[in-house]
N, C-alpha and C. Protein backbone atom coordinates (compact mmCIF):
# COMPACT_ATOMS: atom_id res chain seq x y z
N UNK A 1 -2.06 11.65 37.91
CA UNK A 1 -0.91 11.66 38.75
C UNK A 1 -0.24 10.29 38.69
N UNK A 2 1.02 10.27 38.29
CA UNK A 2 2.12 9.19 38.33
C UNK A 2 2.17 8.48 39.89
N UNK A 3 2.31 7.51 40.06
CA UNK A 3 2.31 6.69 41.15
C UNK A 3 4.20 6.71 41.51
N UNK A 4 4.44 6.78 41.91
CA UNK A 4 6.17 6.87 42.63
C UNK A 4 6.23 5.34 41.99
N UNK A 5 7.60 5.50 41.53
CA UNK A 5 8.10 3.75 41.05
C UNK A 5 7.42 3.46 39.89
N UNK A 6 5.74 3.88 39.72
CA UNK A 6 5.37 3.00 38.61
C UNK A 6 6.17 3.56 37.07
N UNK A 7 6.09 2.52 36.05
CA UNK A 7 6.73 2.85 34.95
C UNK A 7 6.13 4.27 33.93
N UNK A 8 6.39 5.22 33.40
CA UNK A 8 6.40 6.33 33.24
C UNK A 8 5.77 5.88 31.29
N UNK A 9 4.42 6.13 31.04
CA UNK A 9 4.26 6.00 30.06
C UNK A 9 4.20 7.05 28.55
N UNK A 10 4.88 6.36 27.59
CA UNK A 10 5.20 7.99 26.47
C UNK A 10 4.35 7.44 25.58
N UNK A 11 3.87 8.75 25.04
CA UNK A 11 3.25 9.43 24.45
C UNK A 11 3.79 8.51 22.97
N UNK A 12 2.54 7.51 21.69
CA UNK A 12 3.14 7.21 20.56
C UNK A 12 3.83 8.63 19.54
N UNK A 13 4.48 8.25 19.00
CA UNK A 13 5.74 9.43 18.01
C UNK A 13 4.77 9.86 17.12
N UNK A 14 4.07 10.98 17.26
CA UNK A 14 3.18 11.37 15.62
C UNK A 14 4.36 11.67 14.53
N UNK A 15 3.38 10.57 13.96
CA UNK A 15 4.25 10.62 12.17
C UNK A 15 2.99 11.64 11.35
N UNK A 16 3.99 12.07 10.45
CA UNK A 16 3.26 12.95 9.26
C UNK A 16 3.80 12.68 8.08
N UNK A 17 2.85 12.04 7.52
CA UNK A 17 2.83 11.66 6.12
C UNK A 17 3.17 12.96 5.26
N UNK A 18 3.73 12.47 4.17
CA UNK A 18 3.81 13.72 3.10
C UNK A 18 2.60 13.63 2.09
N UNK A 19 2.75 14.59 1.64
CA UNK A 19 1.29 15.15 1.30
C UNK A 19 1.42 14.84 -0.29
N UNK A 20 0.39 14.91 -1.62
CA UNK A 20 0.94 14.25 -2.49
C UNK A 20 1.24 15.87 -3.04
N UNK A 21 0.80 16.96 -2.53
CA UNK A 21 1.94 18.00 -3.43
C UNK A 21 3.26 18.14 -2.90
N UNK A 22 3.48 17.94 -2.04
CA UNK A 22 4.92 17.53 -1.52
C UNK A 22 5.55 16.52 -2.55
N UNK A 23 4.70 15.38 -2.71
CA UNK A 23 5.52 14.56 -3.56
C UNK A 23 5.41 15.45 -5.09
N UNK A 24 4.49 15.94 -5.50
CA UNK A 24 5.11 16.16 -6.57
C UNK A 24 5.82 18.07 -6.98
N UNK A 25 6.24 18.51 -6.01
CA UNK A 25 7.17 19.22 -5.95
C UNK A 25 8.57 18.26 -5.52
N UNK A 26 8.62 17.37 -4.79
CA UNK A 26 9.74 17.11 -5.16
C UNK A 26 9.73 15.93 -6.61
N UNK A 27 9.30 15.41 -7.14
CA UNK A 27 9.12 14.93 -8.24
C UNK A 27 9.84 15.90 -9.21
N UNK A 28 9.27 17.27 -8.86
CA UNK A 28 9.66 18.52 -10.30
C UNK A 28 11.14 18.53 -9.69
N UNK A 29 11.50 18.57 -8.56
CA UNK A 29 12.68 19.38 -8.06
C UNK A 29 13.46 18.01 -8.91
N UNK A 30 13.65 16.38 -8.66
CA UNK A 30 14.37 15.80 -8.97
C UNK A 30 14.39 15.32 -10.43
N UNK A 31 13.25 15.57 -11.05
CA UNK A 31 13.09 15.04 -12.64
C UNK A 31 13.13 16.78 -13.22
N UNK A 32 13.68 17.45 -13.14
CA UNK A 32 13.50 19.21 -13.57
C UNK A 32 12.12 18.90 -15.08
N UNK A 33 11.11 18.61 -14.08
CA UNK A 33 9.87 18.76 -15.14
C UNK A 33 8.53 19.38 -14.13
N UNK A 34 7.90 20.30 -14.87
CA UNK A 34 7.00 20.92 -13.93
C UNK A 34 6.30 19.95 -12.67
N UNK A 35 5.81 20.51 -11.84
CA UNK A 35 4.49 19.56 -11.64
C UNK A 35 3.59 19.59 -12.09
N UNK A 36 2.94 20.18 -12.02
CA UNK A 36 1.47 20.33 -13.46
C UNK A 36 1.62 19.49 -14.41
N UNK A 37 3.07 19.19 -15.16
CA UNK A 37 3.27 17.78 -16.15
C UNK A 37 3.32 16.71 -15.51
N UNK A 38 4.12 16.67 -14.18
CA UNK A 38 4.06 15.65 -13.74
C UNK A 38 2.93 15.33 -13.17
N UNK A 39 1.73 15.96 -12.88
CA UNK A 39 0.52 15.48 -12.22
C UNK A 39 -0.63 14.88 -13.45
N UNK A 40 -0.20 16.00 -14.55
CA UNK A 40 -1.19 15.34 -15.73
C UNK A 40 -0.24 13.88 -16.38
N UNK A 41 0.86 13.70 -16.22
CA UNK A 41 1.28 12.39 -16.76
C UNK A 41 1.33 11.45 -15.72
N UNK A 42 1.03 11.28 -14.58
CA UNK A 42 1.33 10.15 -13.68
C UNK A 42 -0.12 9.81 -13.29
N UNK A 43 -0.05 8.50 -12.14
CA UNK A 43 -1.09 7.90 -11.31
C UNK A 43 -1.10 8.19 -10.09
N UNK A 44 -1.49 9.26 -9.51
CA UNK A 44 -1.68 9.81 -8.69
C UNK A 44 -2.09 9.31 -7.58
N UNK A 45 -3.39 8.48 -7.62
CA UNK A 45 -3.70 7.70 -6.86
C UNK A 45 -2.85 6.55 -6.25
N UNK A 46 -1.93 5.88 -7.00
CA UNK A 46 -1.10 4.77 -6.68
C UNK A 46 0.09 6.01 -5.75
N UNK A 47 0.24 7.14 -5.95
CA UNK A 47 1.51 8.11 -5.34
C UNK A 47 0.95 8.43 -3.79
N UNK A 48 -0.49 8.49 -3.96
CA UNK A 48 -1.30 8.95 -2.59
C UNK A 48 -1.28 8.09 -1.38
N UNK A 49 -1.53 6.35 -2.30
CA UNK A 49 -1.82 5.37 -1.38
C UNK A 49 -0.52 4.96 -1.01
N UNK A 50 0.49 5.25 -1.77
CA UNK A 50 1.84 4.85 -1.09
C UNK A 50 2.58 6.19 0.11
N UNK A 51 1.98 7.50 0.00
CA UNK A 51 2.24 8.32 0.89
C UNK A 51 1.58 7.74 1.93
N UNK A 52 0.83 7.72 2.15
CA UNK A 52 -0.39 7.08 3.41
C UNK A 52 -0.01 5.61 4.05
N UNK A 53 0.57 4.71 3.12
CA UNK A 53 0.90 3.30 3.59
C UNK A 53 1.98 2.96 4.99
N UNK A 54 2.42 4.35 5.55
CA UNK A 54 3.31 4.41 6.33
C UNK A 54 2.78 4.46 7.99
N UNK A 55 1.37 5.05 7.51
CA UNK A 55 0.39 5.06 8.82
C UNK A 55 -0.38 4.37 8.92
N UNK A 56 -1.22 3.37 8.09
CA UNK A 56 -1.43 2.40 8.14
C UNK A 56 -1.78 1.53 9.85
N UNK A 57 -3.01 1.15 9.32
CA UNK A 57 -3.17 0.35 11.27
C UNK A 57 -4.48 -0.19 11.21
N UNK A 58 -5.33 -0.70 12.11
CA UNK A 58 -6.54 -0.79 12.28
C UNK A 58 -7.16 -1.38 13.72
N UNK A 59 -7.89 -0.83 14.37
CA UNK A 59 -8.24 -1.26 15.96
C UNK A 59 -7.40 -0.70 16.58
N UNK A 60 -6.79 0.67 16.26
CA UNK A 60 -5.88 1.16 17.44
C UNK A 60 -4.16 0.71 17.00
N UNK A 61 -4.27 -0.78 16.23
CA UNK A 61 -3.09 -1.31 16.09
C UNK A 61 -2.11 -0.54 14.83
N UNK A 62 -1.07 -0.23 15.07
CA UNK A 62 -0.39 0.05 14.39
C UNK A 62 0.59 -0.93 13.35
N UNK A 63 0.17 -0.83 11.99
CA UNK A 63 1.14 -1.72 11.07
C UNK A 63 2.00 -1.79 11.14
N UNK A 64 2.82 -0.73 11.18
CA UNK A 64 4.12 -0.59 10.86
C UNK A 64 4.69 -0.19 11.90
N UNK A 65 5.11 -0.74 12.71
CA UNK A 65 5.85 -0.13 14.23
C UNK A 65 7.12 0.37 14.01
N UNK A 66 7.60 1.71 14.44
CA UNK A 66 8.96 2.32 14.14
C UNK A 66 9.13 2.86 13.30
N UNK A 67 9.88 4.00 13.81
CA UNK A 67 9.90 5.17 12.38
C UNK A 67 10.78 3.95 11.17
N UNK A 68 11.89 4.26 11.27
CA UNK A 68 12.47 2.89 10.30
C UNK A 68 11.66 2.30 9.26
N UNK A 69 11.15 1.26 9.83
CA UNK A 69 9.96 0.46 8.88
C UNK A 69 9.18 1.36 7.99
N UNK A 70 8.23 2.51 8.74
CA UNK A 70 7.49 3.22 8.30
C UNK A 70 7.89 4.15 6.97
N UNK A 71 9.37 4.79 7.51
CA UNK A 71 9.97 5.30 6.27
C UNK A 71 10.40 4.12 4.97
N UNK A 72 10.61 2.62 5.44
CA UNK A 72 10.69 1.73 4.73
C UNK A 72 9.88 1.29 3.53
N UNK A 73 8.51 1.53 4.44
CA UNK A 73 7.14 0.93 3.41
C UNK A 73 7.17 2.14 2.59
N UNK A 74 7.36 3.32 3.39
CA UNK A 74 7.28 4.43 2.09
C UNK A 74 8.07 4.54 0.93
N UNK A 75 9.25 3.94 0.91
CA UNK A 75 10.30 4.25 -0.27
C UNK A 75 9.68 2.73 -0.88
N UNK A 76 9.24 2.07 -0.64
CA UNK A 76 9.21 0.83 -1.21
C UNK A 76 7.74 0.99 -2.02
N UNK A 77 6.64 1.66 -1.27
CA UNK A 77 5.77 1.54 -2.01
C UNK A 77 5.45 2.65 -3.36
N UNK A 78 6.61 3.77 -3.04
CA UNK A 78 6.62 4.82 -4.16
C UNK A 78 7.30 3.95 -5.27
N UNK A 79 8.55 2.98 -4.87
CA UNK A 79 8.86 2.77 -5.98
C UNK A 79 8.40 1.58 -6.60
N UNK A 80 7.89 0.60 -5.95
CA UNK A 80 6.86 -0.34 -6.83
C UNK A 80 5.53 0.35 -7.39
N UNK A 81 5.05 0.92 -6.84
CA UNK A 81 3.86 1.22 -6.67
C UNK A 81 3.48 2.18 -8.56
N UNK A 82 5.15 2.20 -8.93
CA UNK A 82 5.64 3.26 -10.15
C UNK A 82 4.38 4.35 -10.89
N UNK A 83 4.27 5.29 -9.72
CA UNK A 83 3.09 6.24 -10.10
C UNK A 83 3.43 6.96 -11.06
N UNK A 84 4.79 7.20 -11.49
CA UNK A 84 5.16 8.18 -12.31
C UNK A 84 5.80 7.65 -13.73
N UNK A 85 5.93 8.44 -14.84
CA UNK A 85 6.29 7.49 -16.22
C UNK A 85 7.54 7.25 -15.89
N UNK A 86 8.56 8.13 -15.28
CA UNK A 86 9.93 7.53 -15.34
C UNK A 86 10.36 8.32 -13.70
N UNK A 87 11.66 7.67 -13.71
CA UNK A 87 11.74 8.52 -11.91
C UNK A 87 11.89 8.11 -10.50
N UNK A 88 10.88 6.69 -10.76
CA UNK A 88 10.11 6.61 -9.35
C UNK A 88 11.41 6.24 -8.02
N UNK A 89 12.01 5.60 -8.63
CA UNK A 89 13.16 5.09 -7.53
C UNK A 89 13.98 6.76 -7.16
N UNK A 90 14.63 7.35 -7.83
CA UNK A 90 15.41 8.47 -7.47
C UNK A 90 14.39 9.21 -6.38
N UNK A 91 13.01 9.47 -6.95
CA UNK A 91 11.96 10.72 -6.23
C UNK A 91 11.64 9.87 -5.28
N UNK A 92 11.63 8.73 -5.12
CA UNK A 92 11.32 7.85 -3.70
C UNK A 92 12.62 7.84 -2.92
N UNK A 93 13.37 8.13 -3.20
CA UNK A 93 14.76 8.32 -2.44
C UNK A 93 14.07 9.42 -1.57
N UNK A 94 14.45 10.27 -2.69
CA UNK A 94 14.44 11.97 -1.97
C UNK A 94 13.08 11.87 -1.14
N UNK A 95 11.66 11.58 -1.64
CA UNK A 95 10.50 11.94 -0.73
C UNK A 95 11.04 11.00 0.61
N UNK A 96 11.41 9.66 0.33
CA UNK A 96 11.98 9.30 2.26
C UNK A 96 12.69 9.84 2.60
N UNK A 97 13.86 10.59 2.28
CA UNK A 97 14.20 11.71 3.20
C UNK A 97 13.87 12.76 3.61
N UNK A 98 12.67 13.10 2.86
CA UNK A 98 12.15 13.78 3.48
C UNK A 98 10.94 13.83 4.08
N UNK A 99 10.66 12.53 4.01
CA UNK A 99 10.11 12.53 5.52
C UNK A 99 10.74 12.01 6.53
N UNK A 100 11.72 11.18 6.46
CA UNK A 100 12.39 11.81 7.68
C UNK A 100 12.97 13.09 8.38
N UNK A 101 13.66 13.72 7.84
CA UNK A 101 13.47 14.73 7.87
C UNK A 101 12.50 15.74 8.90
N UNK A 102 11.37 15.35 7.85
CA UNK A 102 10.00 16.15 8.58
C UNK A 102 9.90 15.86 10.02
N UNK A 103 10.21 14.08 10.31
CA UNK A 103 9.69 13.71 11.48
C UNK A 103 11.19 13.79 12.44
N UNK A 104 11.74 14.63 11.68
CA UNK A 104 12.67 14.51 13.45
C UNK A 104 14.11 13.60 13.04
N UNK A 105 14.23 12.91 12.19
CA UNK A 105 14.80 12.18 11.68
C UNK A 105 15.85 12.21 10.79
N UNK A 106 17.15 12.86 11.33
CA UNK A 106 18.10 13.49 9.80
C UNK A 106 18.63 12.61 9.11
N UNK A 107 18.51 12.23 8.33
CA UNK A 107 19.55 11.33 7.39
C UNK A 107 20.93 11.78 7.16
N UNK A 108 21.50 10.60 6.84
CA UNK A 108 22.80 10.65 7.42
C UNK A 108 23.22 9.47 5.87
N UNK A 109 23.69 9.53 5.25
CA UNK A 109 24.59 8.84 4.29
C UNK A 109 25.60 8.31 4.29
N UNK A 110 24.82 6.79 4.01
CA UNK A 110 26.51 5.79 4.26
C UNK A 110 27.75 6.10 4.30
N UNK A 111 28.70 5.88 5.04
CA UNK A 111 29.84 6.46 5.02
C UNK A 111 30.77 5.98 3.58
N UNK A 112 31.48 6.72 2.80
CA UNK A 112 32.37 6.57 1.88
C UNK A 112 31.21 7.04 0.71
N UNK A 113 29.96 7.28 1.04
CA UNK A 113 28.65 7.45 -0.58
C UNK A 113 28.92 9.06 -0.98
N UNK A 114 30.02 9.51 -0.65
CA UNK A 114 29.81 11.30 -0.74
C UNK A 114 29.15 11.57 -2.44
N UNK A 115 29.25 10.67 -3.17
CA UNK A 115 28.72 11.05 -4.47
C UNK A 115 27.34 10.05 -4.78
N UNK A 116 26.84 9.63 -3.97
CA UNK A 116 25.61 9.28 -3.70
C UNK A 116 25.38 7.66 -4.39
N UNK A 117 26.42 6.84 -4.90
CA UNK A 117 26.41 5.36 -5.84
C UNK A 117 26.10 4.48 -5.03
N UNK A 118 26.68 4.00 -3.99
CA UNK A 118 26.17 3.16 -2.81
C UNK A 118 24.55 3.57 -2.57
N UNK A 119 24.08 4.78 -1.85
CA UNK A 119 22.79 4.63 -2.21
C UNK A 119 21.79 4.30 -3.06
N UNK A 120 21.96 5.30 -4.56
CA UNK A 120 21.44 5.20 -5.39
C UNK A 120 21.28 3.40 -5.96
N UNK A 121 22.44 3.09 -5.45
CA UNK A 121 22.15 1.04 -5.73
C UNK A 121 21.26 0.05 -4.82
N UNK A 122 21.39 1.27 -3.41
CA UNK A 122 20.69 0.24 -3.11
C UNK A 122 19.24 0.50 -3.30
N UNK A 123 18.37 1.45 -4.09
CA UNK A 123 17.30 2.04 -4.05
C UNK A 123 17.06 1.12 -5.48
N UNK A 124 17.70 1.47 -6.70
CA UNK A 124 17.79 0.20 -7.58
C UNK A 124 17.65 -1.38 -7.85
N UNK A 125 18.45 -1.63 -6.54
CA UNK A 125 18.22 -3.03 -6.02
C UNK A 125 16.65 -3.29 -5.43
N UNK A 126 16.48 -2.28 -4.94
CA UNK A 126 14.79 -2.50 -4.19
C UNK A 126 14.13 -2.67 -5.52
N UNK A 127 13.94 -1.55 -6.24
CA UNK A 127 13.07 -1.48 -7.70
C UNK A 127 12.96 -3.34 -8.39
N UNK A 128 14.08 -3.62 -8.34
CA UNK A 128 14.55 -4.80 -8.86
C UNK A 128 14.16 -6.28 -8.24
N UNK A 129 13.86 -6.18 -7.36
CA UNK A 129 13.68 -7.00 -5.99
C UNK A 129 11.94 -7.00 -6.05
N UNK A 130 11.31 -8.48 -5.65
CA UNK A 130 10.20 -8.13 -5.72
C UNK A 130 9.61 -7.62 -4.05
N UNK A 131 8.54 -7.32 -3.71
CA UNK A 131 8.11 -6.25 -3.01
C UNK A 131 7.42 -7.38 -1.73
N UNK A 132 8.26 -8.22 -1.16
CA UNK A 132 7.82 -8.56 0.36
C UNK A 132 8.04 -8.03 2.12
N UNK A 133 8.20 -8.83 2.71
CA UNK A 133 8.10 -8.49 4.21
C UNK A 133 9.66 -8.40 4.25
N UNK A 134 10.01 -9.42 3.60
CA UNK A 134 11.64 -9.45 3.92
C UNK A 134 12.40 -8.60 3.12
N UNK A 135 12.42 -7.71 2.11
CA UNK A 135 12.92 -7.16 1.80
C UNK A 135 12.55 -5.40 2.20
N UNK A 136 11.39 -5.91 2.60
CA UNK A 136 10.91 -4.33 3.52
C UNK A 136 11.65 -4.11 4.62
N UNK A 137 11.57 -5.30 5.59
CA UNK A 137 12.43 -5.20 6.96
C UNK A 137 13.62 -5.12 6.51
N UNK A 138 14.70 -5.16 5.37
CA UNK A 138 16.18 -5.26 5.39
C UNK A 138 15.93 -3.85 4.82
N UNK A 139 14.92 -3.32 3.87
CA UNK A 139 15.20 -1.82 3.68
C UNK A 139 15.17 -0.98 5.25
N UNK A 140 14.66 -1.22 5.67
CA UNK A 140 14.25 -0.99 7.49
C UNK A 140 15.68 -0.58 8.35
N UNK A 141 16.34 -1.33 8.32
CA UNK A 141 17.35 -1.97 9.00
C UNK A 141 18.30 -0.48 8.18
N UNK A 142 18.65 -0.92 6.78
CA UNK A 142 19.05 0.51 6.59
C UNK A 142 18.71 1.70 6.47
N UNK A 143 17.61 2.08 6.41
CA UNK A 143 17.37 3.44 6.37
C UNK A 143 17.24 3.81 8.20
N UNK A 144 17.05 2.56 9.09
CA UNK A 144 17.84 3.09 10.47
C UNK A 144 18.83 3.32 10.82
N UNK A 145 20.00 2.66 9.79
CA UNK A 145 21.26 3.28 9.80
C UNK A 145 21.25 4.86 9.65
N UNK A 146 20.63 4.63 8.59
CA UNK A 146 20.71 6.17 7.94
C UNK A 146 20.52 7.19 8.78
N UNK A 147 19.47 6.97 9.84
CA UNK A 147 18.78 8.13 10.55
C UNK A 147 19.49 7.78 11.92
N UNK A 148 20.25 6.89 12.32
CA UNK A 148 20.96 6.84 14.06
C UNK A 148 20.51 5.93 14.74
N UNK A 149 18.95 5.08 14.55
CA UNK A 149 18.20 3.99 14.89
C UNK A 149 18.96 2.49 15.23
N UNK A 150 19.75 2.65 14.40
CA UNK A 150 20.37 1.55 14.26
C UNK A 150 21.11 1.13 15.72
């Protein structure tokens, strides 16, 4: 029972990771190559540990605080992480949207990108960029645009 006045405590946001046949159905959907090829030609393991890197924590503590970030580390670690022979930046697009998506989270596309170049650059630029805190938190920052966070 709530105490009158006292502050009203919520419940943390369950996140759900995508699963790695999720990733590689969408892998087939965006490279039009089976999955079955794409599972016998890629590193699977490096695709798994970057699905999972979003939940991440230890002692209760959570790594990655905020959906934002969380969808952050995920596009960042699919596409360094390059589990697949070719691809990884486009299918790391699409798998963070869809997990946002999953979690409640609609994406929403920069305004003026109706043919998708503004994104697609800045997902490029990440690939290109080496893989720290600071370029995680500025992917952060936009993909909360993306979803209303902002």
């Amino acid at each position: 029972m709530r105490t009158p006045g006292a502050p009203q405590q919520t419940e943390p946001e369950t996140v759900r990771a995508l699963e790695l046949a999720d990733f590689l159905l969408i892998a087939e959907a965006v490279l039009g190559i089976r999955a079955k090829r794409i599972a016998e030609d890629s590193n699977l393991h490096l695709a798994d540990s970057a699905l999972h890197a979003p939940l991440a924590g230890f002692g209760g503590e959570d790594f990655y605080p905020g959906f934002a970030l969380k969808a952050a580390v995920l596009c960042a670690h699919l596409v360094k992480n390059h589990p697949l022979r070719d691809g990884n930046a486009p299918v790391a697009l699409v798998a963070t949207i869809e997990f946002c998506h999953r979690n409640g989270h609609p994406w929403r596309p920069p305004a003026g990108d109706e043919d998708g170049v503004v994104t697609a650059r800045r997902i490029l630029d990440l690939a290109a960029a080496p893989l720290t805190r600071e370029t995680v938190t500025d992917l952060a920052g936009w993909i909360a645009e993306r979803i209303g966070e902002a």
